[in-house]
PDB file of N, CA and C in Angstrom:
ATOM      1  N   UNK A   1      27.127 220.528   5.618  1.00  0.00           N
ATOM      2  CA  UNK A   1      27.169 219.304   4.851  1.00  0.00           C
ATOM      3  C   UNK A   1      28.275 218.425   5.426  1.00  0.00           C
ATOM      4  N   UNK A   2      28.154 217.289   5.301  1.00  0.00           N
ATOM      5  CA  UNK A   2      28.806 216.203   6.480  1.00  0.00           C
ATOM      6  C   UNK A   2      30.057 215.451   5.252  1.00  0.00           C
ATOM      7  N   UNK A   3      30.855 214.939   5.549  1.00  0.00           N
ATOM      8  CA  UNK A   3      31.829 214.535   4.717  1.00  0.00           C
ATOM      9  C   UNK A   3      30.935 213.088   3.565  1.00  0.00           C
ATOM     10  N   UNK A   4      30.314 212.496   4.669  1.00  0.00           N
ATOM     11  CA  UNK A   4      29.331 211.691   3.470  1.00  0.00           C
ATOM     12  C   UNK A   4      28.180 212.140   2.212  1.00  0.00           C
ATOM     13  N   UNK A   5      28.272 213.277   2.839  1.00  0.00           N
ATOM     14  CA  UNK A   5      27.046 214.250   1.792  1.00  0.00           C
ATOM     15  C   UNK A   5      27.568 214.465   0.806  1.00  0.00           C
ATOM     16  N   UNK A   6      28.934 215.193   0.851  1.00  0.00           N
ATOM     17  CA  UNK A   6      29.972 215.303  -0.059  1.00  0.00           C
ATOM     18  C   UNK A   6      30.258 214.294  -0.915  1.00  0.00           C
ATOM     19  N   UNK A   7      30.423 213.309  -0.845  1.00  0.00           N
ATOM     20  CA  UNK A   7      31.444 211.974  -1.049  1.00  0.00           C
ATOM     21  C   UNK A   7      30.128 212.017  -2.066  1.00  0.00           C
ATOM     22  N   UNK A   8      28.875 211.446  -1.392  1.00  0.00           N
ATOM     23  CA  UNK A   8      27.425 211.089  -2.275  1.00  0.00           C
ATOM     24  C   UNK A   8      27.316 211.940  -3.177  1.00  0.00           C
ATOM     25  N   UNK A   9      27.508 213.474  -3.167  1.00  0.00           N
ATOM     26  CA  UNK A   9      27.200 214.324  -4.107  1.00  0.00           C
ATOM     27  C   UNK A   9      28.382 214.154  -5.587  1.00  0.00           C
ATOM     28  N   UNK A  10      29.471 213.642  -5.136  1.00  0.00           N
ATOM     29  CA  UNK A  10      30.315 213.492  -6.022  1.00  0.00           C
ATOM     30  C   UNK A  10      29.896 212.361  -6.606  1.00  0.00           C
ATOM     31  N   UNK A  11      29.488 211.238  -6.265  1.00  0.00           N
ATOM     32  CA  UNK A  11      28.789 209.702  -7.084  1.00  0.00           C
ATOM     33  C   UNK A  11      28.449 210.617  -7.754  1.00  0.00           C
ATOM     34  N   UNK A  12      26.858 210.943  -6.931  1.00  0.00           N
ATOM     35  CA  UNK A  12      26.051 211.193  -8.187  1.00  0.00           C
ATOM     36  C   UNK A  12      25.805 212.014  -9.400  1.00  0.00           C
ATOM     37  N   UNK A  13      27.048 212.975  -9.195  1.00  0.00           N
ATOM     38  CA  UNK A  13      27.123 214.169  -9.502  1.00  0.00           C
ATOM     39  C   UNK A  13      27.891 213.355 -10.851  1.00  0.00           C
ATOM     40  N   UNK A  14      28.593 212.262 -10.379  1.00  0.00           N
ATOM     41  CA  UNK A  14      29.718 211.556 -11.612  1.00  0.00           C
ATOM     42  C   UNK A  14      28.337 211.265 -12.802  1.00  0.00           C
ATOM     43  N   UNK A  15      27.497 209.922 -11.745  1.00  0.00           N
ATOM     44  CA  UNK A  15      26.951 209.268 -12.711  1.00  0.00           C
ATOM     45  C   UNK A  15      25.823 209.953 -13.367  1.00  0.00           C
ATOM     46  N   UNK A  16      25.155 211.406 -13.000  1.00  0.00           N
ATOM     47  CA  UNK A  16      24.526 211.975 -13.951  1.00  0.00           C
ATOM     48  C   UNK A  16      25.378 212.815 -15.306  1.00  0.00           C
ATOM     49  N   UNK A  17      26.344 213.407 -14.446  1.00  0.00           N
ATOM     50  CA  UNK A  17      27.308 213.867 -15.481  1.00  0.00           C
ATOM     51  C   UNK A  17      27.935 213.084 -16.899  1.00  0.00           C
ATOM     52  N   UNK A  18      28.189 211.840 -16.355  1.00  0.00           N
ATOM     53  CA  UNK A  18      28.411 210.406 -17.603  1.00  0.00           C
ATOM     54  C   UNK A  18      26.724 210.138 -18.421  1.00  0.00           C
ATOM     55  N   UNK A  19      25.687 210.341 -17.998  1.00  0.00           N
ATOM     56  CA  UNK A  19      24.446 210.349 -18.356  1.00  0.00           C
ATOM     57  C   UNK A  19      24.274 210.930 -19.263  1.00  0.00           C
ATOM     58  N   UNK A  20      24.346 212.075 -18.920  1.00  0.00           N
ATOM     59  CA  UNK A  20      24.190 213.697 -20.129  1.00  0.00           C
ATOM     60  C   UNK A  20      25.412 213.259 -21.150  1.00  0.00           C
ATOM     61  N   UNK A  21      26.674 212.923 -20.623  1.00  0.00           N
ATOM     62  CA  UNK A  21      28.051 212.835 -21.977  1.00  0.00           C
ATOM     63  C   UNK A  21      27.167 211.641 -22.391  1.00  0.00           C
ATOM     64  N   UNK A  22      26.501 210.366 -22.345  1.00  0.00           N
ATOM     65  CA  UNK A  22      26.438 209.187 -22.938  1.00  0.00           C
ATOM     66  C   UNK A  22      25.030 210.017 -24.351  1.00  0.00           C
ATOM     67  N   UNK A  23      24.146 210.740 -23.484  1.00  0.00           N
ATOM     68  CA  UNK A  23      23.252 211.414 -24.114  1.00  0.00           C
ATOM     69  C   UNK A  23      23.717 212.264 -25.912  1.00  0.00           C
ATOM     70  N   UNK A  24      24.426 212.965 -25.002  1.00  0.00           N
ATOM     71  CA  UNK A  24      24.608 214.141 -26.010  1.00  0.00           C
ATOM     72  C   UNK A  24      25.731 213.221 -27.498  1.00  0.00           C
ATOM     73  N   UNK A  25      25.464 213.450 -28.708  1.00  0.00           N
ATOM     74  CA  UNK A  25      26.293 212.648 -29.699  1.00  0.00           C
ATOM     75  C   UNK A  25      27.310 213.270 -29.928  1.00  0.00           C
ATOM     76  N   UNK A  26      28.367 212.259 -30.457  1.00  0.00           N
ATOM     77  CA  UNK A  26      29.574 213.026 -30.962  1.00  0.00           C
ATOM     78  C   UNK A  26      30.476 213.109 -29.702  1.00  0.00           C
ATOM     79  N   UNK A  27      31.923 212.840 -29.613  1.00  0.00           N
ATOM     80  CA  UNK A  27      32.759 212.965 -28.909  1.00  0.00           C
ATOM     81  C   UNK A  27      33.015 214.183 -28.082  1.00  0.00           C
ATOM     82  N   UNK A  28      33.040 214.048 -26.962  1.00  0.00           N
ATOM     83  CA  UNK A  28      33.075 215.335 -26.315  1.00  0.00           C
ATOM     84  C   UNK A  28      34.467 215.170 -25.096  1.00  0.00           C
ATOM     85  N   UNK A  29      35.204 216.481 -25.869  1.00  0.00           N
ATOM     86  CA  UNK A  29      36.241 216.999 -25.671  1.00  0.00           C
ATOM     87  C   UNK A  29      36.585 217.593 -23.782  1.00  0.00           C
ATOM     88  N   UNK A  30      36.199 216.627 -22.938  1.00  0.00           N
ATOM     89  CA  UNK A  30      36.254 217.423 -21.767  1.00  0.00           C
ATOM     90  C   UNK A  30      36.739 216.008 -20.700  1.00  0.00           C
ATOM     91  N   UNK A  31      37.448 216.854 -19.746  1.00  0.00           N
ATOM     92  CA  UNK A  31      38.231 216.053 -18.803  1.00  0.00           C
ATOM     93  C   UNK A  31      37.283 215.643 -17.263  1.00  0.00           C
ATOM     94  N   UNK A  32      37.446 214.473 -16.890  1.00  0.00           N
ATOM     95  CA  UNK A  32      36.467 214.053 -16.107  1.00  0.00           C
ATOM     96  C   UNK A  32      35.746 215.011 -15.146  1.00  0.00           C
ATOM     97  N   UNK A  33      36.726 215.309 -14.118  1.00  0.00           N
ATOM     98  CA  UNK A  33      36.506 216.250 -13.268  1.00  0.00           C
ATOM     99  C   UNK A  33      35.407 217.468 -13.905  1.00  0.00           C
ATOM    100  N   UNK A  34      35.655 217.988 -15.068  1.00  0.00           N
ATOM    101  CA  UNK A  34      34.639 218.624 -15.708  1.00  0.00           C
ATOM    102  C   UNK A  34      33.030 218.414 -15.742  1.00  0.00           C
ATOM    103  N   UNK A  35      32.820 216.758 -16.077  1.00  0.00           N
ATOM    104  CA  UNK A  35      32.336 215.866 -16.360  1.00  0.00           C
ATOM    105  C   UNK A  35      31.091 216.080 -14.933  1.00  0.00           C
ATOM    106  N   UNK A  36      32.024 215.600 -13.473  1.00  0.00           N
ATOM    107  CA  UNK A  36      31.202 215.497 -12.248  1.00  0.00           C
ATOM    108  C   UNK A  36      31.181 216.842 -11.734  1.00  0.00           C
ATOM    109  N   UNK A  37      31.306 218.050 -12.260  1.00  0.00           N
ATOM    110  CA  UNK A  37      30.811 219.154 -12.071  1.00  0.00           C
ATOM    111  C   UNK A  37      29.964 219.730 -12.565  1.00  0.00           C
ATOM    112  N   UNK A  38      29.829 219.408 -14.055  1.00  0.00           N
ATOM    113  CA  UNK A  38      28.178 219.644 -14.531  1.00  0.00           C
ATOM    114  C   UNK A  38      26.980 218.618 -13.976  1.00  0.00           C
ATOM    115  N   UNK A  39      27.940 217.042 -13.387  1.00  0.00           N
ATOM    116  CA  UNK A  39      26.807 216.159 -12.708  1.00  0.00           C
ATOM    117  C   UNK A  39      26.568 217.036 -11.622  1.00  0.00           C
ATOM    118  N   UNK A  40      27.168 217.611 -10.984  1.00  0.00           N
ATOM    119  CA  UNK A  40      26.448 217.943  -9.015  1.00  0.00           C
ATOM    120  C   UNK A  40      26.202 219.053  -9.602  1.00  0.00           C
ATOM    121  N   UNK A  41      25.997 220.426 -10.743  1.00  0.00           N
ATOM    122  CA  UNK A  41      25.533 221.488 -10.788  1.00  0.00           C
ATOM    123  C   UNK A  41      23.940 221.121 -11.451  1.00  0.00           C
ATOM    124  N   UNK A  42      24.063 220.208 -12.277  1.00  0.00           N
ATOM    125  CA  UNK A  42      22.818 219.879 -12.923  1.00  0.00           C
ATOM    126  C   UNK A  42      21.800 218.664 -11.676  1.00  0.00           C
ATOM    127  N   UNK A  43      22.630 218.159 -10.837  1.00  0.00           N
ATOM    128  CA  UNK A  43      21.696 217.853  -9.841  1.00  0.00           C
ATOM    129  C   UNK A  43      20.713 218.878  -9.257  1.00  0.00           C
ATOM    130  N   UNK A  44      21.529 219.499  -8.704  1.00  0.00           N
ATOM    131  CA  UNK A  44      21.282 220.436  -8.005  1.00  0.00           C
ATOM    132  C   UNK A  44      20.149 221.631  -8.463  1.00  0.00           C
ATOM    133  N   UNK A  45      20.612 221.670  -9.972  1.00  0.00           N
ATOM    134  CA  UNK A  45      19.113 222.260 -10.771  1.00  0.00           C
ATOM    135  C   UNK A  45      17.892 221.518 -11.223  1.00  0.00           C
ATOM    136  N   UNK A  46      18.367 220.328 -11.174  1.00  0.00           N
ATOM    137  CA  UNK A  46      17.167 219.577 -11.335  1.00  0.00           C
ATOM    138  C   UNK A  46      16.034 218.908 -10.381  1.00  0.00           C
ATOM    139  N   UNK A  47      17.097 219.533  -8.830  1.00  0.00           N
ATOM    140  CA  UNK A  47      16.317 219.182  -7.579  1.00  0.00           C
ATOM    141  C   UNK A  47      15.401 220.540  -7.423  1.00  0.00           C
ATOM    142  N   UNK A  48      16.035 221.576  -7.827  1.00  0.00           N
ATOM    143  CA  UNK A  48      15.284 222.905  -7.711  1.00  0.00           C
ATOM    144  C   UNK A  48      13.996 222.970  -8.622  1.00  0.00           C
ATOM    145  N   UNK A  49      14.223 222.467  -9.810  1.00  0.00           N
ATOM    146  CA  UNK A  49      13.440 222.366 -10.396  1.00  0.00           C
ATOM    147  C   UNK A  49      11.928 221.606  -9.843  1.00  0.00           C
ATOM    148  N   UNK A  50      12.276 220.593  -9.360  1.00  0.00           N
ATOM    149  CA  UNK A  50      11.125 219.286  -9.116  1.00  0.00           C
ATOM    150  C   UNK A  50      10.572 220.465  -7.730  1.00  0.00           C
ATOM    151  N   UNK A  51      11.401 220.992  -7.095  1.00  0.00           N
ATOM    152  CA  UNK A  51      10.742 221.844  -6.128  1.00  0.00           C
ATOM    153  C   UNK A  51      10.053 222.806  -6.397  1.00  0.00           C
ATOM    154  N   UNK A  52      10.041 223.208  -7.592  1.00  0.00           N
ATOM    155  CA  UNK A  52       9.437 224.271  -8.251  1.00  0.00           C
ATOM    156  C   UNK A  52       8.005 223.958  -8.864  1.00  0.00           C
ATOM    157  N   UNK A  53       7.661 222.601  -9.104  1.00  0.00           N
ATOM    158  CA  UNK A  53       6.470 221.613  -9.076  1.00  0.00           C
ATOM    159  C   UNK A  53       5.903 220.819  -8.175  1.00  0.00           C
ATOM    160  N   UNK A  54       6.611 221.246  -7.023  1.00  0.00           N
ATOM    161  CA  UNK A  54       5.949 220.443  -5.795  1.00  0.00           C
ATOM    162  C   UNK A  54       5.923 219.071  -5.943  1.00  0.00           C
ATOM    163  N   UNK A  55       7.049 218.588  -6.164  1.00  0.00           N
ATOM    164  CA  UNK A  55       7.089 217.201  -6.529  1.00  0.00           C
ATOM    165  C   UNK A  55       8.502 216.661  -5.289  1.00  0.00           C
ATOM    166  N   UNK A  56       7.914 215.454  -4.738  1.00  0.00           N
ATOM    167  CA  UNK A  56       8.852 215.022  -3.786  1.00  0.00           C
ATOM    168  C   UNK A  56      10.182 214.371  -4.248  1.00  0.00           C
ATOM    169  N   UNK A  57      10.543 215.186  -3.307  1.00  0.00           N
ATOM    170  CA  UNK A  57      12.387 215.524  -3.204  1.00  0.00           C
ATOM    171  C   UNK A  57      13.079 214.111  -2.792  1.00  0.00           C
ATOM    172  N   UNK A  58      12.684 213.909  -1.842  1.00  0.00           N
ATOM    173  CA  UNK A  58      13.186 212.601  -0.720  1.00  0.00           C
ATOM    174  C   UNK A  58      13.144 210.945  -1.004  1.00  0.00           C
ATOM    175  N   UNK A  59      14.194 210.810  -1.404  1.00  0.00           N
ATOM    176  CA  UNK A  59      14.150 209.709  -2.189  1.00  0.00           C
ATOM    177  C   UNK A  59      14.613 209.595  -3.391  1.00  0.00           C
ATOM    178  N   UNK A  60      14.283 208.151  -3.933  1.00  0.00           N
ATOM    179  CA  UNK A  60      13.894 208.725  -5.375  1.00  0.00           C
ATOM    180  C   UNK A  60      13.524 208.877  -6.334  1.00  0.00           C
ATOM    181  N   UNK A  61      12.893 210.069  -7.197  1.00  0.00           N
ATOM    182  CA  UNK A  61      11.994 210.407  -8.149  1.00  0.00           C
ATOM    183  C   UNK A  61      12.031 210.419  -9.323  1.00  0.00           C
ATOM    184  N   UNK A  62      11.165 209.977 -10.420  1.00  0.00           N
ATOM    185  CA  UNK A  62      11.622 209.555 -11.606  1.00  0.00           C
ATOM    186  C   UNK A  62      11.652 210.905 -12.254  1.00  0.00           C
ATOM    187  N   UNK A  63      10.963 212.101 -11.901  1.00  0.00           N
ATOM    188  CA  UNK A  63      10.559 213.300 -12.775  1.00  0.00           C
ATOM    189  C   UNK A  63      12.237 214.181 -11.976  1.00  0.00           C
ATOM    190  N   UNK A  64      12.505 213.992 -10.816  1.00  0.00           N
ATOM    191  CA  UNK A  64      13.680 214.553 -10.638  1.00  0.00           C
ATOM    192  C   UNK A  64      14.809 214.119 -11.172  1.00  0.00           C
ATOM    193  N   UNK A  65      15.185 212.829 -11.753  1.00  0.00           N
ATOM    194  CA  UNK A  65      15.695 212.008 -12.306  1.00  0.00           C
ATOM    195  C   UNK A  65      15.715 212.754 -13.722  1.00  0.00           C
ATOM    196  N   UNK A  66      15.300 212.859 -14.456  1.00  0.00           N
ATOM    197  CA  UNK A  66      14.783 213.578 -15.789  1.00  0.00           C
ATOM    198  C   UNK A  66      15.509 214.829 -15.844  1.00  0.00           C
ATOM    199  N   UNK A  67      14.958 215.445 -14.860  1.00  0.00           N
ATOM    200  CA  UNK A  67      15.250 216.793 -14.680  1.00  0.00           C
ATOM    201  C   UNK A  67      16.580 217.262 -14.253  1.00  0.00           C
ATOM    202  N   UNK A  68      17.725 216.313 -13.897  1.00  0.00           N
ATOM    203  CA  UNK A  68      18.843 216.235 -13.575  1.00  0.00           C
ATOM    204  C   UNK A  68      19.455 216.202 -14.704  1.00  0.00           C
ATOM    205  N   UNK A  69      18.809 214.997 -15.546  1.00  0.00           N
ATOM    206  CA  UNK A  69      20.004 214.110 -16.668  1.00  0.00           C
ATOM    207  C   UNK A  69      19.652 215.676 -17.982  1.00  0.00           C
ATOM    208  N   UNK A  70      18.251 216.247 -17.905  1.00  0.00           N
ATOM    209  CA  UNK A  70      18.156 217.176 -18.745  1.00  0.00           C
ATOM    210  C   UNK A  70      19.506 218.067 -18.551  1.00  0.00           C
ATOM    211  N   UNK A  71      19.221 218.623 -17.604  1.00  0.00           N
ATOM    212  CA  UNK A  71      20.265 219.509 -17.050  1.00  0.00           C
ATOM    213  C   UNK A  71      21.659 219.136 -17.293  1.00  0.00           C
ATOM    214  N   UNK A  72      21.795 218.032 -17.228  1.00  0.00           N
ATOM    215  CA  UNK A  72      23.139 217.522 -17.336  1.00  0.00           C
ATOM    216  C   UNK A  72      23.518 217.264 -18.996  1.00  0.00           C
ATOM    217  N   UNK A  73      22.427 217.310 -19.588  1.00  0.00           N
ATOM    218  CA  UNK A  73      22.610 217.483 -21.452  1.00  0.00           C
ATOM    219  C   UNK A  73      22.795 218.470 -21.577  1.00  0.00           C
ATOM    220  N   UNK A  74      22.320 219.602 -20.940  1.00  0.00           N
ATOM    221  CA  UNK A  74      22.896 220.772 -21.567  1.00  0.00           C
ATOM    222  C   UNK A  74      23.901 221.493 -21.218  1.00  0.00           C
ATOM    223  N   UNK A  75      24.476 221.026 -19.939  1.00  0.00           N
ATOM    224  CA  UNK A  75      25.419 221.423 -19.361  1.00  0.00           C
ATOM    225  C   UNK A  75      26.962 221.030 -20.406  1.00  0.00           C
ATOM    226  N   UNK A  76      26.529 219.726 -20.356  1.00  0.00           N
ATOM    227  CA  UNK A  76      27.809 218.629 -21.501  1.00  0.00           C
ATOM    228  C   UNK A  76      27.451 219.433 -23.028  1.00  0.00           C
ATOM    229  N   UNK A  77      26.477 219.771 -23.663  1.00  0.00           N
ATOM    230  CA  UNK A  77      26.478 220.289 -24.396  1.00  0.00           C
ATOM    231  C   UNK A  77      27.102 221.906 -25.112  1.00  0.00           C
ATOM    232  N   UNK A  78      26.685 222.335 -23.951  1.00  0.00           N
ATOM    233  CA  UNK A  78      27.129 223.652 -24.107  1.00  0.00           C
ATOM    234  C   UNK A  78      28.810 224.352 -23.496  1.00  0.00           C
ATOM    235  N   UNK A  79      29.529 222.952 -22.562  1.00  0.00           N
ATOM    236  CA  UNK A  79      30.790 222.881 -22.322  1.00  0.00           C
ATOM    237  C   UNK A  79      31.354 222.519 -23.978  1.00  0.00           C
ATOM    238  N   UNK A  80      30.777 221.301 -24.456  1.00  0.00           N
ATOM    239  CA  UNK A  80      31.669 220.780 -25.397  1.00  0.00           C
ATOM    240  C   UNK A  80      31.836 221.725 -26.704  1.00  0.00           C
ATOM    241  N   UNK A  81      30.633 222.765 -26.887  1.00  0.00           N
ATOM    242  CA  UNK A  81      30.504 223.990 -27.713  1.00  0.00           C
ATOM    243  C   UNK A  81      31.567 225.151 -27.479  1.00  0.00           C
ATOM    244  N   UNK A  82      31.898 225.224 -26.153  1.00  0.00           N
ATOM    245  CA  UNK A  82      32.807 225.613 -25.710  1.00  0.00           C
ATOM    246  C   UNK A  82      34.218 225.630 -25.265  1.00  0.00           C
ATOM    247  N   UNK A  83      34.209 224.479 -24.761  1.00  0.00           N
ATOM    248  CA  UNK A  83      35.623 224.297 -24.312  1.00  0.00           C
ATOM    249  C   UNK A  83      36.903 223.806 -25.480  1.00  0.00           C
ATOM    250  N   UNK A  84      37.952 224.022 -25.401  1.00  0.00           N
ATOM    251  CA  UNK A  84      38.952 224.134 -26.639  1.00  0.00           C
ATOM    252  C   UNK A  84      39.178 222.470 -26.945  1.00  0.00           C
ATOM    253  N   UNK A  85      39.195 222.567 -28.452  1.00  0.00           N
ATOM    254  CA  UNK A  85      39.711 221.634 -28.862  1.00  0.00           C
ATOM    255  C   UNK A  85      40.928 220.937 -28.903  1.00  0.00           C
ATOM    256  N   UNK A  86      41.304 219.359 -28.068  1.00  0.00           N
ATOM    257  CA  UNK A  86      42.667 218.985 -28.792  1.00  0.00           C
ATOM    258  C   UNK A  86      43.333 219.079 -29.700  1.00  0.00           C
ATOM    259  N   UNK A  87      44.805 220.128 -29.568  1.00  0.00           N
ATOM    260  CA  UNK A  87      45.159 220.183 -31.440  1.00  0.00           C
ATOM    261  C   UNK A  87      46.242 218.565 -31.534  1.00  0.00           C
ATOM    262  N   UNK A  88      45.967 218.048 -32.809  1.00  0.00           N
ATOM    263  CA  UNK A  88      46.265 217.462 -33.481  1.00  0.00           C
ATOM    264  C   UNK A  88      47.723 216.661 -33.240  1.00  0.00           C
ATOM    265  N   UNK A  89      48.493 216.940 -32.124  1.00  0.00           N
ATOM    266  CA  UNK A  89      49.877 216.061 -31.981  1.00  0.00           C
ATOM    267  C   UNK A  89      50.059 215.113 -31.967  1.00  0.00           C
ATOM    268  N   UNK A  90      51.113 214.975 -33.163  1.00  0.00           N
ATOM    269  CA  UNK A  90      51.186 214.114 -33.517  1.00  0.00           C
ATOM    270  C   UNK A  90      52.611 213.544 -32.785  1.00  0.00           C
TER     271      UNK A  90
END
């Protein structure tokens, strides 16, 4: 993977990751970097996925599109179920 592949995977990895947090309701307790790691893990399952339907990869696809931001709801979902709450300092 080439330093631009990288760089791109982090965009998009941001702006699906902000997708799924805009998705999911209720304030969610997690720090950005968190954020563009469920974006490039839920890419990445949602590209597997569309491959798993024989649906083209290259480019881009509205059903892979879907299948990302899904991924990326449950990813934000099941972090924010998880990860610790801010206590209260005042």
């Amino acid at each position: 993977m080439t330093i631009g592949g990288i760089f791109t995977a982090i965009i998009f990895g941001a702006i699906i990751g902000a997708l799924g947090r805009l998705i999911v309701p209720g304030k969610q307790n997690m720090p950005i970097w968190l954020t563009i790691v469920i974006g490039i893990v839920a890419a990445f399952a949602g590209t597997g996925v569309a491959h798993l339907f024989n649906l083209k990869t290259s480019g881009w696809n509205f059903w892979e599109t879907i299948f990302q931001v899904a991924f990326a709801v449950v990813g934000v979902y099941l972090v924010t179920a998880f990860w610790p709450k801010k206590s209260g300092g005042y």
